[in-house]
PDB file of N, CA and C in Angstrom:
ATOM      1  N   UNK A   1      47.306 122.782  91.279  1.00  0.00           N
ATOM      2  CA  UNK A   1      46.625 124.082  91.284  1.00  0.00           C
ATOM      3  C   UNK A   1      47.638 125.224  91.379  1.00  0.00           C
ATOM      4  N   UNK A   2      48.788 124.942  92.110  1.00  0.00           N
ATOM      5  CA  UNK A   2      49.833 126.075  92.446  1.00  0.00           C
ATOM      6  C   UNK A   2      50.500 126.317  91.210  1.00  0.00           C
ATOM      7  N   UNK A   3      50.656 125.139  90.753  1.00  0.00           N
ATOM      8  CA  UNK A   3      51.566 125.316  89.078  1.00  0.00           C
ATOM      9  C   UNK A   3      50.654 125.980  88.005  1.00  0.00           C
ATOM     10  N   UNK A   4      49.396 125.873  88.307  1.00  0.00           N
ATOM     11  CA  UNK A   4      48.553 126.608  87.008  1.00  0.00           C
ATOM     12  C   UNK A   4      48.705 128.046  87.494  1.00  0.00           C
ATOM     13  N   UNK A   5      48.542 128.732  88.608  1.00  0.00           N
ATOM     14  CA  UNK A   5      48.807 129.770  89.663  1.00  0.00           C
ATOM     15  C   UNK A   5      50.054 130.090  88.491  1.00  0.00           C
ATOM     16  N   UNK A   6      51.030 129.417  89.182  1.00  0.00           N
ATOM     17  CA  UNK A   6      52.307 130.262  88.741  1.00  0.00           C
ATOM     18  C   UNK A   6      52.410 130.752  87.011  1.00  0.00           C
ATOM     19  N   UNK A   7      51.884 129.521  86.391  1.00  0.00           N
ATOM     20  CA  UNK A   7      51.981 130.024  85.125  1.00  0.00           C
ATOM     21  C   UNK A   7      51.255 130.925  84.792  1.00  0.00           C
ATOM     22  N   UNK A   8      49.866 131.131  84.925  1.00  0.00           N
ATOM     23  CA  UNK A   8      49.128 132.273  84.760  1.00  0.00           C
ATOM     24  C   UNK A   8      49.970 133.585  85.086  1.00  0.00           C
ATOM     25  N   UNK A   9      50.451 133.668  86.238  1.00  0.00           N
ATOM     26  CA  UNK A   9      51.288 134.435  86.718  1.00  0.00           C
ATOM     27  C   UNK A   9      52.596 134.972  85.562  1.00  0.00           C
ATOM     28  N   UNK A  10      53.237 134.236  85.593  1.00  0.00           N
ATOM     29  CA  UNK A  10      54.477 133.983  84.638  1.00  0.00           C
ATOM     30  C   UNK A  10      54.244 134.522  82.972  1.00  0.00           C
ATOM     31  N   UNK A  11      52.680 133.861  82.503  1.00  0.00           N
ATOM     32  CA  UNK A  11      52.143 135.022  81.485  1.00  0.00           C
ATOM     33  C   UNK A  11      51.814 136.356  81.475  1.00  0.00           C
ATOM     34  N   UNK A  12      51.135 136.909  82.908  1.00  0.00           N
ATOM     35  CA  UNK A  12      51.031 137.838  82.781  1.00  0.00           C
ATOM     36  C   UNK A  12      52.307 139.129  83.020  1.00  0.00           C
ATOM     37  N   UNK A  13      52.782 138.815  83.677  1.00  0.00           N
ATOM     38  CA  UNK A  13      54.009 139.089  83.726  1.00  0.00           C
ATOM     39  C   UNK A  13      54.906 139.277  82.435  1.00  0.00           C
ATOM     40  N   UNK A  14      54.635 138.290  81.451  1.00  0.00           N
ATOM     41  CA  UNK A  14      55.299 138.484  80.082  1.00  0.00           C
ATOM     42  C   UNK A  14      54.581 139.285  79.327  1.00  0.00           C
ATOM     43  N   UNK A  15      53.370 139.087  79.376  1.00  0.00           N
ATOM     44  CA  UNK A  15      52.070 139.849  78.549  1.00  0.00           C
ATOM     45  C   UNK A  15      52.969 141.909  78.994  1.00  0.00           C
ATOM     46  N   UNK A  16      52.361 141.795  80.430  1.00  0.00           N
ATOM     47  CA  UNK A  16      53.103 143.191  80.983  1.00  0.00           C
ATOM     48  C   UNK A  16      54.903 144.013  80.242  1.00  0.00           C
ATOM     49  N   UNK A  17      55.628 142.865  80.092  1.00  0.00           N
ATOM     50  CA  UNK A  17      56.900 142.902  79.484  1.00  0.00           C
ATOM     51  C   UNK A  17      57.130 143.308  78.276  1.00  0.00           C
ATOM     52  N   UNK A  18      55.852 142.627  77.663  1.00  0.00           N
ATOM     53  CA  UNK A  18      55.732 142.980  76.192  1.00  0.00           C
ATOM     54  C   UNK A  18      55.261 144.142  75.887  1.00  0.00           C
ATOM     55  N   UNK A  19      54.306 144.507  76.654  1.00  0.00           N
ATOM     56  CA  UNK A  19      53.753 145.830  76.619  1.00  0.00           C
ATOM     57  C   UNK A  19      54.682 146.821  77.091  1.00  0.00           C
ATOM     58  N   UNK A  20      55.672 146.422  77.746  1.00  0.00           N
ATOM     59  CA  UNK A  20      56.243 147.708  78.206  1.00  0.00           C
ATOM     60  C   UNK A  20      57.469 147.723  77.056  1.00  0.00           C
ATOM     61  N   UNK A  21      58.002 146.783  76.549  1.00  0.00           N
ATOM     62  CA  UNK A  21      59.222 146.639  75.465  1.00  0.00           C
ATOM     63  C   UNK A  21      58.579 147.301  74.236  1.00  0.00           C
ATOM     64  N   UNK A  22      57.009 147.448  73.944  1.00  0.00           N
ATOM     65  CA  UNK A  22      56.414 147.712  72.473  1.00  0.00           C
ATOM     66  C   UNK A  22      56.367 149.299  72.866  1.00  0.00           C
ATOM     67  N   UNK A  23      56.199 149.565  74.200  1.00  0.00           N
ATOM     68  CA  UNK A  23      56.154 151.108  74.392  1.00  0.00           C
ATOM     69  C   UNK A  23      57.395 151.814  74.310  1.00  0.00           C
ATOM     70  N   UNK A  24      58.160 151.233  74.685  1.00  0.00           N
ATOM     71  CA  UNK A  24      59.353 151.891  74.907  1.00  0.00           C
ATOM     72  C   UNK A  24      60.181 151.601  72.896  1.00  0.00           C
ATOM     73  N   UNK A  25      60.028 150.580  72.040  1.00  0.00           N
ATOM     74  CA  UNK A  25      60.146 150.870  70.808  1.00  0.00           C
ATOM     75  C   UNK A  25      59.534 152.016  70.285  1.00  0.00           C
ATOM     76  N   UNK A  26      57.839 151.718  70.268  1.00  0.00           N
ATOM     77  CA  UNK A  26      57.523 153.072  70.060  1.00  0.00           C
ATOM     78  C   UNK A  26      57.918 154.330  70.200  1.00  0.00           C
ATOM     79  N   UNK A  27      58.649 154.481  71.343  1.00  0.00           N
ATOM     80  CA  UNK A  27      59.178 155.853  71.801  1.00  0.00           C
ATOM     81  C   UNK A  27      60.201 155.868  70.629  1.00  0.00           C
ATOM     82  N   UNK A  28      61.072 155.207  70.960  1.00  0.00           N
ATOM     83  CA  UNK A  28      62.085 154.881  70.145  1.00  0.00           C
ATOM     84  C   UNK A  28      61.917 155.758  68.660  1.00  0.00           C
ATOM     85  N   UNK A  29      61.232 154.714  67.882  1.00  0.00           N
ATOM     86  CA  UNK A  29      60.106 155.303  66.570  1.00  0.00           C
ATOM     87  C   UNK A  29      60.319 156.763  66.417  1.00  0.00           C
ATOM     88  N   UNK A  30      59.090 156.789  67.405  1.00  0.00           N
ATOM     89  CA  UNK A  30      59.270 158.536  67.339  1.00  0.00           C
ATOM     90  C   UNK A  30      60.232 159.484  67.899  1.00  0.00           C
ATOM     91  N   UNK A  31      61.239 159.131  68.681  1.00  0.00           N
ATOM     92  CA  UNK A  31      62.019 160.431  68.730  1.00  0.00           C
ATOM     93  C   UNK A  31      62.882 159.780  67.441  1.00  0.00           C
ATOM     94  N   UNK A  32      63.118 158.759  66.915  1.00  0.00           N
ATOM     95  CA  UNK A  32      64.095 158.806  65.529  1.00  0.00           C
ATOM     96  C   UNK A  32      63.055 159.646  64.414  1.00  0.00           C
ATOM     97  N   UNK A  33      61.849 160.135  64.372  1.00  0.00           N
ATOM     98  CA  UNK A  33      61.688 160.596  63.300  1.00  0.00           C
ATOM     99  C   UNK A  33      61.282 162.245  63.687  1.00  0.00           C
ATOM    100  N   UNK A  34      61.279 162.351  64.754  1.00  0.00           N
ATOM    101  CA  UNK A  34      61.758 163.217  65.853  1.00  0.00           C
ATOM    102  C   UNK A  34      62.842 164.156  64.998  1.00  0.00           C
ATOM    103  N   UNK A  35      63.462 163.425  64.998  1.00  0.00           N
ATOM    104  CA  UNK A  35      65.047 163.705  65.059  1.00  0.00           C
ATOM    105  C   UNK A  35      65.357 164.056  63.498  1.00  0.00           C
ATOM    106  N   UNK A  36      64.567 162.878  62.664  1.00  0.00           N
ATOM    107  CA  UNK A  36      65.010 163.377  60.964  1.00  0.00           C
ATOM    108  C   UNK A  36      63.972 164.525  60.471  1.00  0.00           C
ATOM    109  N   UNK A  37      63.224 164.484  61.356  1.00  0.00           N
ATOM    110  CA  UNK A  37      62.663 165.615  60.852  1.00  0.00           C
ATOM    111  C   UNK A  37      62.888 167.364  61.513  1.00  0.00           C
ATOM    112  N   UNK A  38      63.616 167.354  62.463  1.00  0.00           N
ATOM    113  CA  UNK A  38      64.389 168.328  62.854  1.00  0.00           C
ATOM    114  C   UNK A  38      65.628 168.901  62.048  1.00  0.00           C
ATOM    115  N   UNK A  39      66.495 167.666  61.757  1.00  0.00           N
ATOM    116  CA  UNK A  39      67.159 167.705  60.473  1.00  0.00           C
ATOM    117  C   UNK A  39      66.853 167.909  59.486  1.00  0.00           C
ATOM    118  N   UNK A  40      65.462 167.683  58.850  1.00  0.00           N
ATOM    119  CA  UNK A  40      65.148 168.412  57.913  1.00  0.00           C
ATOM    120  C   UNK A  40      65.018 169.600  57.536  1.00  0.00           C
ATOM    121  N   UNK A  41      64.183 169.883  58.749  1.00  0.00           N
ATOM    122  CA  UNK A  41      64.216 171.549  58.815  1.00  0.00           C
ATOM    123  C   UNK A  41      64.879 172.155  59.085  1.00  0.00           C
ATOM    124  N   UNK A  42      66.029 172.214  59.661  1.00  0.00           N
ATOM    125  CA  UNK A  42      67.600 172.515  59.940  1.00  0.00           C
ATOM    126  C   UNK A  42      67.956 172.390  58.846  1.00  0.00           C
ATOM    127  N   UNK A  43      68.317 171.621  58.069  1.00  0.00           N
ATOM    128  CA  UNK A  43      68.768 171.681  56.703  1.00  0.00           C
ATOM    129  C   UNK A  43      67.864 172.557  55.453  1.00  0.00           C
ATOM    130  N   UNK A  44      67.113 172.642  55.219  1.00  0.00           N
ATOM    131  CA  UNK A  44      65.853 173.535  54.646  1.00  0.00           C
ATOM    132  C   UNK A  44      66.332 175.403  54.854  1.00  0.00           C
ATOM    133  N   UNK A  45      65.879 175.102  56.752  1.00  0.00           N
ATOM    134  CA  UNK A  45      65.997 176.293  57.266  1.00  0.00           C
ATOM    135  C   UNK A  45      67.496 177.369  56.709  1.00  0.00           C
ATOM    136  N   UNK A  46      68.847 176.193  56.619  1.00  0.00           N
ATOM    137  CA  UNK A  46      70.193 176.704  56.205  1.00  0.00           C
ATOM    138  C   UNK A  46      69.661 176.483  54.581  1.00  0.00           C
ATOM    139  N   UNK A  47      69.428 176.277  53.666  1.00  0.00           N
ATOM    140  CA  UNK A  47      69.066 176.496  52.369  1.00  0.00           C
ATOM    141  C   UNK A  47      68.410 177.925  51.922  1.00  0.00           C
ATOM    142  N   UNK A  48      67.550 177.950  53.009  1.00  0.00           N
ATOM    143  CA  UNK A  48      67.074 179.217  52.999  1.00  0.00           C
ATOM    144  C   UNK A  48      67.998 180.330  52.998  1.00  0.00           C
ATOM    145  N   UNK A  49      69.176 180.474  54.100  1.00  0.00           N
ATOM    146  CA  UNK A  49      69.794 181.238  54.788  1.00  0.00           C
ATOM    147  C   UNK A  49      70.970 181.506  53.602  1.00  0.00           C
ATOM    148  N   UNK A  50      70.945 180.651  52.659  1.00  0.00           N
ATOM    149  CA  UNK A  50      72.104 180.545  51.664  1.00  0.00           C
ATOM    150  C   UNK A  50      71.656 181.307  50.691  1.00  0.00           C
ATOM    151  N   UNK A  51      70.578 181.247  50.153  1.00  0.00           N
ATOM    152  CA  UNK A  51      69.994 182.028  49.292  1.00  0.00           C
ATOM    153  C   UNK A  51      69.609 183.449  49.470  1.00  0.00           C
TER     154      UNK A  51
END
């Protein structure tokens, strides 16, 4: 009974892990497009400034 205990345990615990590793990619995700799209408009914005 203690060993089914622990494993249940031991899944949820991974289940939790996973969820926190898929959140923290996500973040990830978005500040990289975050980021190219700041560069875009930074680059745009100086196109403008040239003309």
């Amino acid at each position: 009974m203690t060993g089914q205990k622990n494993f249940r345990e031991i899944l949820r615990t991974r289940k939790r892990r996973n969820f926190v590793t898929g959140i923290c990619y996500k973040n990830g995700m978005i500040r990289k497009a975050i980021q190219s799209l700041s560069y875009q408009s930074r680059s745009y914005n100086k196109s403008l400034y040239s003309t």
